[in-house]
Protein backbone atom coordinates (compact mmCIF):
# COMPACT_ATOMS: atom_id res chain seq x y z
CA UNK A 1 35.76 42.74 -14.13
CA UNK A 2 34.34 46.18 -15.12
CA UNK A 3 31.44 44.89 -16.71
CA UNK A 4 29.93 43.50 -13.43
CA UNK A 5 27.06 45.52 -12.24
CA UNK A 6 27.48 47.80 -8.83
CA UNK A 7 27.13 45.73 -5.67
CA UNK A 8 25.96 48.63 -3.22
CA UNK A 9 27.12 48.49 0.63
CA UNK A 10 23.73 47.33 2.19
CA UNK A 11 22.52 49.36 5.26
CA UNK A 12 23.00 47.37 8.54
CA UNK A 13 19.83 47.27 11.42
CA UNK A 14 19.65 49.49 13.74
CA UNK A 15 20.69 47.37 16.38
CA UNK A 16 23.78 46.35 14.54
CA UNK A 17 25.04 49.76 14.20
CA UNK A 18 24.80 50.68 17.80
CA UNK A 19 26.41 47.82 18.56
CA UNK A 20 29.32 48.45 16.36
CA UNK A 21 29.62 52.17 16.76
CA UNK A 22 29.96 51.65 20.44
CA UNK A 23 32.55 49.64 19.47
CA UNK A 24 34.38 51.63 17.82
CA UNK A 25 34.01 54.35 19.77
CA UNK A 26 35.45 52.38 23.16
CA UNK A 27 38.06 50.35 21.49
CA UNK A 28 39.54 53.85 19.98
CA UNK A 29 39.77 55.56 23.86
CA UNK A 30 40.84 52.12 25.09
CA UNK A 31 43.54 52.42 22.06
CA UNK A 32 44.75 55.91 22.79
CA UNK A 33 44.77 55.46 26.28
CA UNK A 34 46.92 52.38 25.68
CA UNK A 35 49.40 53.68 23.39
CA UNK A 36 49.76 57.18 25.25
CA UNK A 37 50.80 54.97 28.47
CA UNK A 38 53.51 53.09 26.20
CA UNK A 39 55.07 56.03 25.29
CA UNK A 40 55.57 57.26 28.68
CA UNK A 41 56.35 54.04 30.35
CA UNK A 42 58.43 52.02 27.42
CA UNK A 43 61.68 53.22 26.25
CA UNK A 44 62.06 53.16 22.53
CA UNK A 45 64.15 50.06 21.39
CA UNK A 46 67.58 51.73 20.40
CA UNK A 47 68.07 53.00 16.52
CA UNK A 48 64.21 52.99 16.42
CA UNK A 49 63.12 56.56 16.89
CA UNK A 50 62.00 58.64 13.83
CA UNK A 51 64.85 60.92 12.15
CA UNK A 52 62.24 63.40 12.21
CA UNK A 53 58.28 63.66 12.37
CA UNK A 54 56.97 66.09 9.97
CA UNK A 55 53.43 67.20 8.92
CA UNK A 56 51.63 69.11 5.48
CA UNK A 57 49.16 71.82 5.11
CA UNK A 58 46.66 69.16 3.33
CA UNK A 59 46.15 67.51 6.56
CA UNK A 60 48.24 69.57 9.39
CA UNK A 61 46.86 66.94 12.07
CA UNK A 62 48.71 63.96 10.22
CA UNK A 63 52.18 63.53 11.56
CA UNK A 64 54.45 61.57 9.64
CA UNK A 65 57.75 59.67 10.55
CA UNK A 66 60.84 59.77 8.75
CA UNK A 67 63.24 57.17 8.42
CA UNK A 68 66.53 57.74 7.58
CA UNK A 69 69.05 54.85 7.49
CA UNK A 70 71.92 55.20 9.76
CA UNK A 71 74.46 55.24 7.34
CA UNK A 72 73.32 58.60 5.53
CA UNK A 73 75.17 61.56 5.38
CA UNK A 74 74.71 65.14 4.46
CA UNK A 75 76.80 64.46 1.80
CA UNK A 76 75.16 60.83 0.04
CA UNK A 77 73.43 60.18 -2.93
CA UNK A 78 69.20 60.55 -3.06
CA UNK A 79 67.73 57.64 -1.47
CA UNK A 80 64.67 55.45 -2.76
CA UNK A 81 61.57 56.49 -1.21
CA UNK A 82 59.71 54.24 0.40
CA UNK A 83 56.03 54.97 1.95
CA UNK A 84 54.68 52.69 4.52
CA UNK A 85 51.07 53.14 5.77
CA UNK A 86 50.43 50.82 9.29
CA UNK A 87 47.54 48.25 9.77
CA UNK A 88 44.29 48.51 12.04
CA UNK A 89 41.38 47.73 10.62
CA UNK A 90 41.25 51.66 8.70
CA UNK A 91 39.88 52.99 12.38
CA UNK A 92 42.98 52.08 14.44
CA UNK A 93 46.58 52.28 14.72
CA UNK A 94 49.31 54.62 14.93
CA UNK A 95 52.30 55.02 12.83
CA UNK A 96 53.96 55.22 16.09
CA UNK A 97 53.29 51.47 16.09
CA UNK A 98 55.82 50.79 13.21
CA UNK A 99 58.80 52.47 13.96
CA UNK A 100 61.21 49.14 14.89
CA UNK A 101 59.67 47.70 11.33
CA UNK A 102 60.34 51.44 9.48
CA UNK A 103 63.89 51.66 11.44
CA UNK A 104 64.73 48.67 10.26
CA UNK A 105 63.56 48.72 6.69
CA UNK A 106 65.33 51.93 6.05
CA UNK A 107 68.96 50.43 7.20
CA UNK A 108 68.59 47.55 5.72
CA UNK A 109 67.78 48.58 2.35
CA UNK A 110 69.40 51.81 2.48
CA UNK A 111 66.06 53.63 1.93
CA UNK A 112 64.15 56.51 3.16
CA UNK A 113 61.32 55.72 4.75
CA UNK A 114 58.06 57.43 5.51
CA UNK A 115 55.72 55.92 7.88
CA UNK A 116 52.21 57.25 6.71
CA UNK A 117 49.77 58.52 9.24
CA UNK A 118 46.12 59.23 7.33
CA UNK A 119 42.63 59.48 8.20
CA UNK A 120 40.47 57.16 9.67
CA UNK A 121 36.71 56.32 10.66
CA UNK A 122 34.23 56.36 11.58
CA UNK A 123 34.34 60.69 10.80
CA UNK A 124 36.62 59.87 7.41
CA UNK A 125 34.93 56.78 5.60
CA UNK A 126 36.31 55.61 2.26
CA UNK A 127 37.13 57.79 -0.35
CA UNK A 128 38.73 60.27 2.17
CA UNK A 129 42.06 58.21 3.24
CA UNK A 130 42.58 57.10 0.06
CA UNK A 131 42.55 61.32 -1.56
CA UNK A 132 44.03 62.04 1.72
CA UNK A 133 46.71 59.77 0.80
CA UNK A 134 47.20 60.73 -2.64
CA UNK A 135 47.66 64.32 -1.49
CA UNK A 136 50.00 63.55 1.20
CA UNK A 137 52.05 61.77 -0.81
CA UNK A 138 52.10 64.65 -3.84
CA UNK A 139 53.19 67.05 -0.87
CA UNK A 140 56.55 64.73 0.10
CA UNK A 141 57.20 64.34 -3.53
CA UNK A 142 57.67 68.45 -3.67
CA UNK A 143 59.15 68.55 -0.86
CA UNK A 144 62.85 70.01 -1.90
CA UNK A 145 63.88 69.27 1.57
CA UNK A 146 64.19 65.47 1.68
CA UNK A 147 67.17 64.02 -0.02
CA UNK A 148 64.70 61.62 -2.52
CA UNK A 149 65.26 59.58 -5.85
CA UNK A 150 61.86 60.80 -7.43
CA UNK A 151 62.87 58.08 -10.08
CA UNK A 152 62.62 55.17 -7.09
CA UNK A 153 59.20 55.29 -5.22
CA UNK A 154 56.86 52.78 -3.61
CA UNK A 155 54.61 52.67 -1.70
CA UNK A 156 53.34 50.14 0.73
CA UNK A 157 51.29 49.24 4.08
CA UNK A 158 50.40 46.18 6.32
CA UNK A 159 46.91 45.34 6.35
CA UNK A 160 44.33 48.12 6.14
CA UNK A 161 47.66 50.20 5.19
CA UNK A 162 47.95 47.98 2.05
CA UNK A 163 44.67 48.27 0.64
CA UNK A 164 45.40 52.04 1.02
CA UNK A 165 48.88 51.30 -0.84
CA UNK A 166 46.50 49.61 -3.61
CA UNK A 167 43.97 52.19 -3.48
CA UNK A 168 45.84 55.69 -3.48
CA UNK A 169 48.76 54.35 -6.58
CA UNK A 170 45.53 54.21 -9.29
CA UNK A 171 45.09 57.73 -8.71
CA UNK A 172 45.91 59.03 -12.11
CA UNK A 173 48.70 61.75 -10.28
CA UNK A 174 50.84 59.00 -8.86
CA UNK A 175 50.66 57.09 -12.29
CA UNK A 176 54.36 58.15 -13.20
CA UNK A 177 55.54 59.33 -9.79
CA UNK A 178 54.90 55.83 -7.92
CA UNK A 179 56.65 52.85 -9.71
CA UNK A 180 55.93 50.01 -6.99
CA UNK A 181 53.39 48.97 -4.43
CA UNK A 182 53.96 46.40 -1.57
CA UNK A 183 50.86 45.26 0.19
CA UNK A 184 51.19 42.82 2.93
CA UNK A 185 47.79 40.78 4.38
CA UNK A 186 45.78 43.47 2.58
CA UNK A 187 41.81 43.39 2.34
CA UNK A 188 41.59 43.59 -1.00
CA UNK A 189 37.75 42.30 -2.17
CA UNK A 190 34.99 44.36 0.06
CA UNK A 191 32.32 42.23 -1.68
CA UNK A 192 33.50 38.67 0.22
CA UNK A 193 32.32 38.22 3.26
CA UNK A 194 33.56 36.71 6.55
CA UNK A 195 31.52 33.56 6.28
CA UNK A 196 32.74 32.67 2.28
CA UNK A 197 36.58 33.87 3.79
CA UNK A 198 36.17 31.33 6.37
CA UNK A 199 37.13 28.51 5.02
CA UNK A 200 39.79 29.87 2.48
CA UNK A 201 42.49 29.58 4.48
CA UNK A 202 44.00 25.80 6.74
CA UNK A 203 43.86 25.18 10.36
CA UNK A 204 45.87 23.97 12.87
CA UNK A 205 43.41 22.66 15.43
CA UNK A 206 39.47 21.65 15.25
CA UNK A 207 37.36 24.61 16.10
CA UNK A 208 40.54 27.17 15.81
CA UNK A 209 38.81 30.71 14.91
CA UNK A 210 40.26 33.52 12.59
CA UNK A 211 40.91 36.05 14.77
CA UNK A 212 39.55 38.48 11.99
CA UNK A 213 36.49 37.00 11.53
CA UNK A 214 34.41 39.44 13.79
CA UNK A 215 36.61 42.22 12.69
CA UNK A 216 35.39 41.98 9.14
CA UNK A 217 31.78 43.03 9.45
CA UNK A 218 33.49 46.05 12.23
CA UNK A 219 35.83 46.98 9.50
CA UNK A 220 33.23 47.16 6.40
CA UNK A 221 30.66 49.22 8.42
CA UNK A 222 33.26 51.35 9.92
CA UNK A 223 35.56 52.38 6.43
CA UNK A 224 32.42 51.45 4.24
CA UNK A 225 29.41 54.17 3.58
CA UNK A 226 26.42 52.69 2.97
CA UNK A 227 25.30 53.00 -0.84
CA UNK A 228 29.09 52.67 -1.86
CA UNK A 229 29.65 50.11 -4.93
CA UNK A 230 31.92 47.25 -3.06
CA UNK A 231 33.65 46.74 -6.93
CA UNK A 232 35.03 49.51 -7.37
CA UNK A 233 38.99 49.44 -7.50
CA UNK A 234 39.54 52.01 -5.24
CA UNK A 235 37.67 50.48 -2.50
CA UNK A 236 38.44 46.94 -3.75
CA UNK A 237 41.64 46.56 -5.28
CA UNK A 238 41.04 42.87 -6.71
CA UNK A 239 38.74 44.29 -9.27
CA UNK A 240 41.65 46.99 -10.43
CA UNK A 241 42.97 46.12 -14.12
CA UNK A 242 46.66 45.44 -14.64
CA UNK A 243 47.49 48.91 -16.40
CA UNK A 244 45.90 51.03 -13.11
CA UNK A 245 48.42 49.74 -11.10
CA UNK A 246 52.34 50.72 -11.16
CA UNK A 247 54.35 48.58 -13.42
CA UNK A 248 55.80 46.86 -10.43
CA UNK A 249 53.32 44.99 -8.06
CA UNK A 250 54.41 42.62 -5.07
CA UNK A 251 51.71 41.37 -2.40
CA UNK A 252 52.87 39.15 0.64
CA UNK A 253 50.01 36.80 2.40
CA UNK A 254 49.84 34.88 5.28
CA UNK A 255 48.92 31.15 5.45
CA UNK A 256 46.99 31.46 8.43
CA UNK A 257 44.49 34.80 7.24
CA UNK A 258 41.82 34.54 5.74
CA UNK A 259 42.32 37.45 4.02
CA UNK A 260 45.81 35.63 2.27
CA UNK A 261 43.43 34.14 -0.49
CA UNK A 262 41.86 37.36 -2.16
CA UNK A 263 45.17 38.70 -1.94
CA UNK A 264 46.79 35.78 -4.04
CA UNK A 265 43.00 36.25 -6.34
CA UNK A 266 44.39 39.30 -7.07
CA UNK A 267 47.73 38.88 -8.01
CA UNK A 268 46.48 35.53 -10.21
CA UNK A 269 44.01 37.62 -12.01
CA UNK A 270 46.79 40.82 -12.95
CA UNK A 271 48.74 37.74 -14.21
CA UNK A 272 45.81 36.41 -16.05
CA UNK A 273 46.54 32.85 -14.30
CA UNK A 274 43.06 30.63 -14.29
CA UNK A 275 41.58 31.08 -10.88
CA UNK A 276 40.28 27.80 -8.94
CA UNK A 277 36.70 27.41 -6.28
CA UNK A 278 38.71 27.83 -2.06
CA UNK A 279 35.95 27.83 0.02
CA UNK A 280 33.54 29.99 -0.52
CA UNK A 281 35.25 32.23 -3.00
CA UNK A 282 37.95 31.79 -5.69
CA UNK A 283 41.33 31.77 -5.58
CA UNK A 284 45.19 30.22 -6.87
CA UNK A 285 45.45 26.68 -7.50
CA UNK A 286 48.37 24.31 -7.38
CA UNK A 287 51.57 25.84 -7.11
CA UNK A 288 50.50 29.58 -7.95
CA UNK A 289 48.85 29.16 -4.57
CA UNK A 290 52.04 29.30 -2.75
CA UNK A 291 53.58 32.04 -4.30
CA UNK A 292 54.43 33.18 -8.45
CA UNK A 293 56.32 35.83 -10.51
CA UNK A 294 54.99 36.81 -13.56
CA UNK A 295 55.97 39.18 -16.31
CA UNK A 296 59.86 39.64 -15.71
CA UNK A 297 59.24 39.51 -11.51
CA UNK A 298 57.05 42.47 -12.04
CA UNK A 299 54.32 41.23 -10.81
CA UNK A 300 55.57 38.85 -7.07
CA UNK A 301 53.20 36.77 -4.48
CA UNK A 302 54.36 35.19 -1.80
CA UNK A 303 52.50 33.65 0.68
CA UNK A 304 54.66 32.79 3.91
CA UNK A 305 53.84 29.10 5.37
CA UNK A 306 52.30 29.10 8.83
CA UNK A 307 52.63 32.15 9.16
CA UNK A 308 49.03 34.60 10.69
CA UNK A 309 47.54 37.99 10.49
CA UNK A 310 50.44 41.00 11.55
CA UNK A 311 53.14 38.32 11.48
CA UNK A 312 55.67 40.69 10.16
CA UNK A 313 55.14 42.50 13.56
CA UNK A 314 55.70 39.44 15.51
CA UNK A 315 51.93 39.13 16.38
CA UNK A 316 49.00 36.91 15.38
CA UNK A 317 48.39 33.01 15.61
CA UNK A 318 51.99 32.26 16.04
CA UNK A 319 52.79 34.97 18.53
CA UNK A 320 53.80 32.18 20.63
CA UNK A 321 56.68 30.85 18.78
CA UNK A 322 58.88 33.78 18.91
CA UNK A 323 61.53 32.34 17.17
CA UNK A 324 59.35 31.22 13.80
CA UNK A 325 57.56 34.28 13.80
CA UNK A 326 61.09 36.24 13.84
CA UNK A 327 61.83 33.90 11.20
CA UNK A 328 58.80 34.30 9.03
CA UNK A 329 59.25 38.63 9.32
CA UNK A 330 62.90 38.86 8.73
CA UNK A 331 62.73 36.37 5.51
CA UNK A 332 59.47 38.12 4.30
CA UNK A 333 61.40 41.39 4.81
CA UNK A 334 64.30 40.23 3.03
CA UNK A 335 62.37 39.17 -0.04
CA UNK A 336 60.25 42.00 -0.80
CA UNK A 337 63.97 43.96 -0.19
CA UNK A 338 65.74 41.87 -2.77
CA UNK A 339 62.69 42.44 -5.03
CA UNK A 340 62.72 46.53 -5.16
CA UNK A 341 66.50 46.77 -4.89
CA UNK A 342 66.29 44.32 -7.96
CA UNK A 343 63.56 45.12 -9.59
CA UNK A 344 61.68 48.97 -9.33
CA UNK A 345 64.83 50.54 -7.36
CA UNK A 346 67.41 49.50 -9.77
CA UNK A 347 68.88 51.16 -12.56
CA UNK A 348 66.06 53.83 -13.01
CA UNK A 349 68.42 56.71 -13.46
């Protein structure tokens, strides 16, 4: 993969980039405005608010939120650090928006968990997060006040968080201090775009849309400067070499994405499985398609069946079906637990 030439983000029309940066600009008020009102008006589910919301001197306007599971005491053992990082396209979002997913993640596992916030477009365009990241992360890893394992660390994120999961563990300072990464429905391959994704993934219906295909072109012009070479790993984790990644490496898809493909692309080339023609792009064939461990479980995909986009927050395609989308998160939640608490979290002392 590193011997492919640079594929440089093309400049959009004029035209294009009003359009979009209007965009932008009215879906983030219409956001805030939105998510201010539900914390005034909706009471927090119970055992769902943070143990305590904390911020660093690297980025004093990024407020984190701290899980603690409700079992801990003063007086327990270091707990297995787990970063999160939510979804939203890299412009949007809150980590506010995770806290019955980080509440719940941190009891049942018995973790502590950290739900990320970091910066976002279209003032903070890729490589900012990702350092930003990096440093926040080297900050809570000092920090003498949180009862951490340093010897059990992951980090993950959901979407736009996952790439940033991908992105930020190849920075050569997390090398030794982060030992898994979780991505779920992550972007992962900036050089595919949302006509070759289309067809990648099934339908239910004729003429049934991906609800992300008009958000792709937002989210490239938004995170994406133009100029920037759409290979590199940083930006486009699919194109990162096995050894730049942490030893342990689990992505989870969704059947119904069109982003689930690249994912599985990814996974199938760190295993150095033979990749097949989906669409208009490549991806896992044959079994591999639907999920694969490789190199002692080290390396996991699993793609849940009809599942959509943001499933494991009970949205997307199958909003509708409450009870399979339930389903789908709590079994998707339960594997990837079973995998660190098996795998990366066990026996590291």
């Amino acid at each position: 993969m590193s011997s492919l030439p640079p594929l440089p983000n093309p400049a959009l029309p004029f035209l294009s980039r009003v359009y979009y940066q209007s965009y932008l600009f009215g879906f983030r008020i219409l956001f805030r405005v939105v998510f201010t009102l539900r914390s005034w008006f909706k009471r927090p589910a119970p055992g769902t608010i943070p143990t305590l919301i904390k911020s660093y001197p690297s980025a004093p306007r990024l407020r984190h939120r701290f899980f603690y599971p409700e079992s801990y005491t003063s007086s327990s053992a270091p707990l297995p650090l787990y970063l999160s990082m939510h979804g939203g396209g890299f412009a949007f979002g809150d980590p506010g928006l995770d806290d019955v997913v980080s509440a719940k993640v941190a009891s049942d596992w018995n973790v502590l968990v950290i739900s990320l916030a970091y910066l976002k477009p279209p003032r903070d365009r890729y490589p900012l997060p990702t350092r930003q990241v990096v440093a926040t992360v080297l900050s809570i890893l000092a920090d003498d006040s949180l009862p951490i394992d340093r010897d059990r660390v992951a980090i993950s994120g959901f979407s736009a968080g996952g790439q940033l999961a991908l992105s930020a563990c190849q920075d050569t300072r997390l090398k030794a201090k982060v030992h898994a990464v979780v991505s779920f429905y992550p972007p992962v391959d900036f050089t595919i775009s949302a006509a070759a994704r289309k067809d990648t993934r099934p339908y239910r219906y004729e003429g049934e849309v991906d609800s992300l295909m008009k958000a792709v072109p937002l989210v490239c012009y938004a995170y994406v400067p133009v100029g920037q070479d759409l290979r590199v790993p940083g930006l486009s984790p699919a194109f990162a070499a096995r050894q730049e990644l942490p030893e342990w490496v689990c992505a989870v898809g969704a059947e119904l994405d069109i982003l689930a493909n690249e994912a599985g692309a990814m996974m199938g080339r760190l295993a150095g499985k033979e990749l097949v023609k989906v669409g208009g792009s490549e991806g896992l064939g044959g079994r591999d398609r639907d999920g694969f461990e490789a190199e002692g479980e080290r390396l996991k995909w699993v793609l849940v069946k009809g599942a959509g986009h943001a499933f494991t927050h009970l949205w997307g395609p199958t909003k509708d079906d409450p009870a399979k989308i339930k389903k789908d998160s709590d079994e998707a939640f339960r594997v990837v637990g079973e995998w660190l608490l098996n795998g990366p979290f066990k026996g590291r002392k």
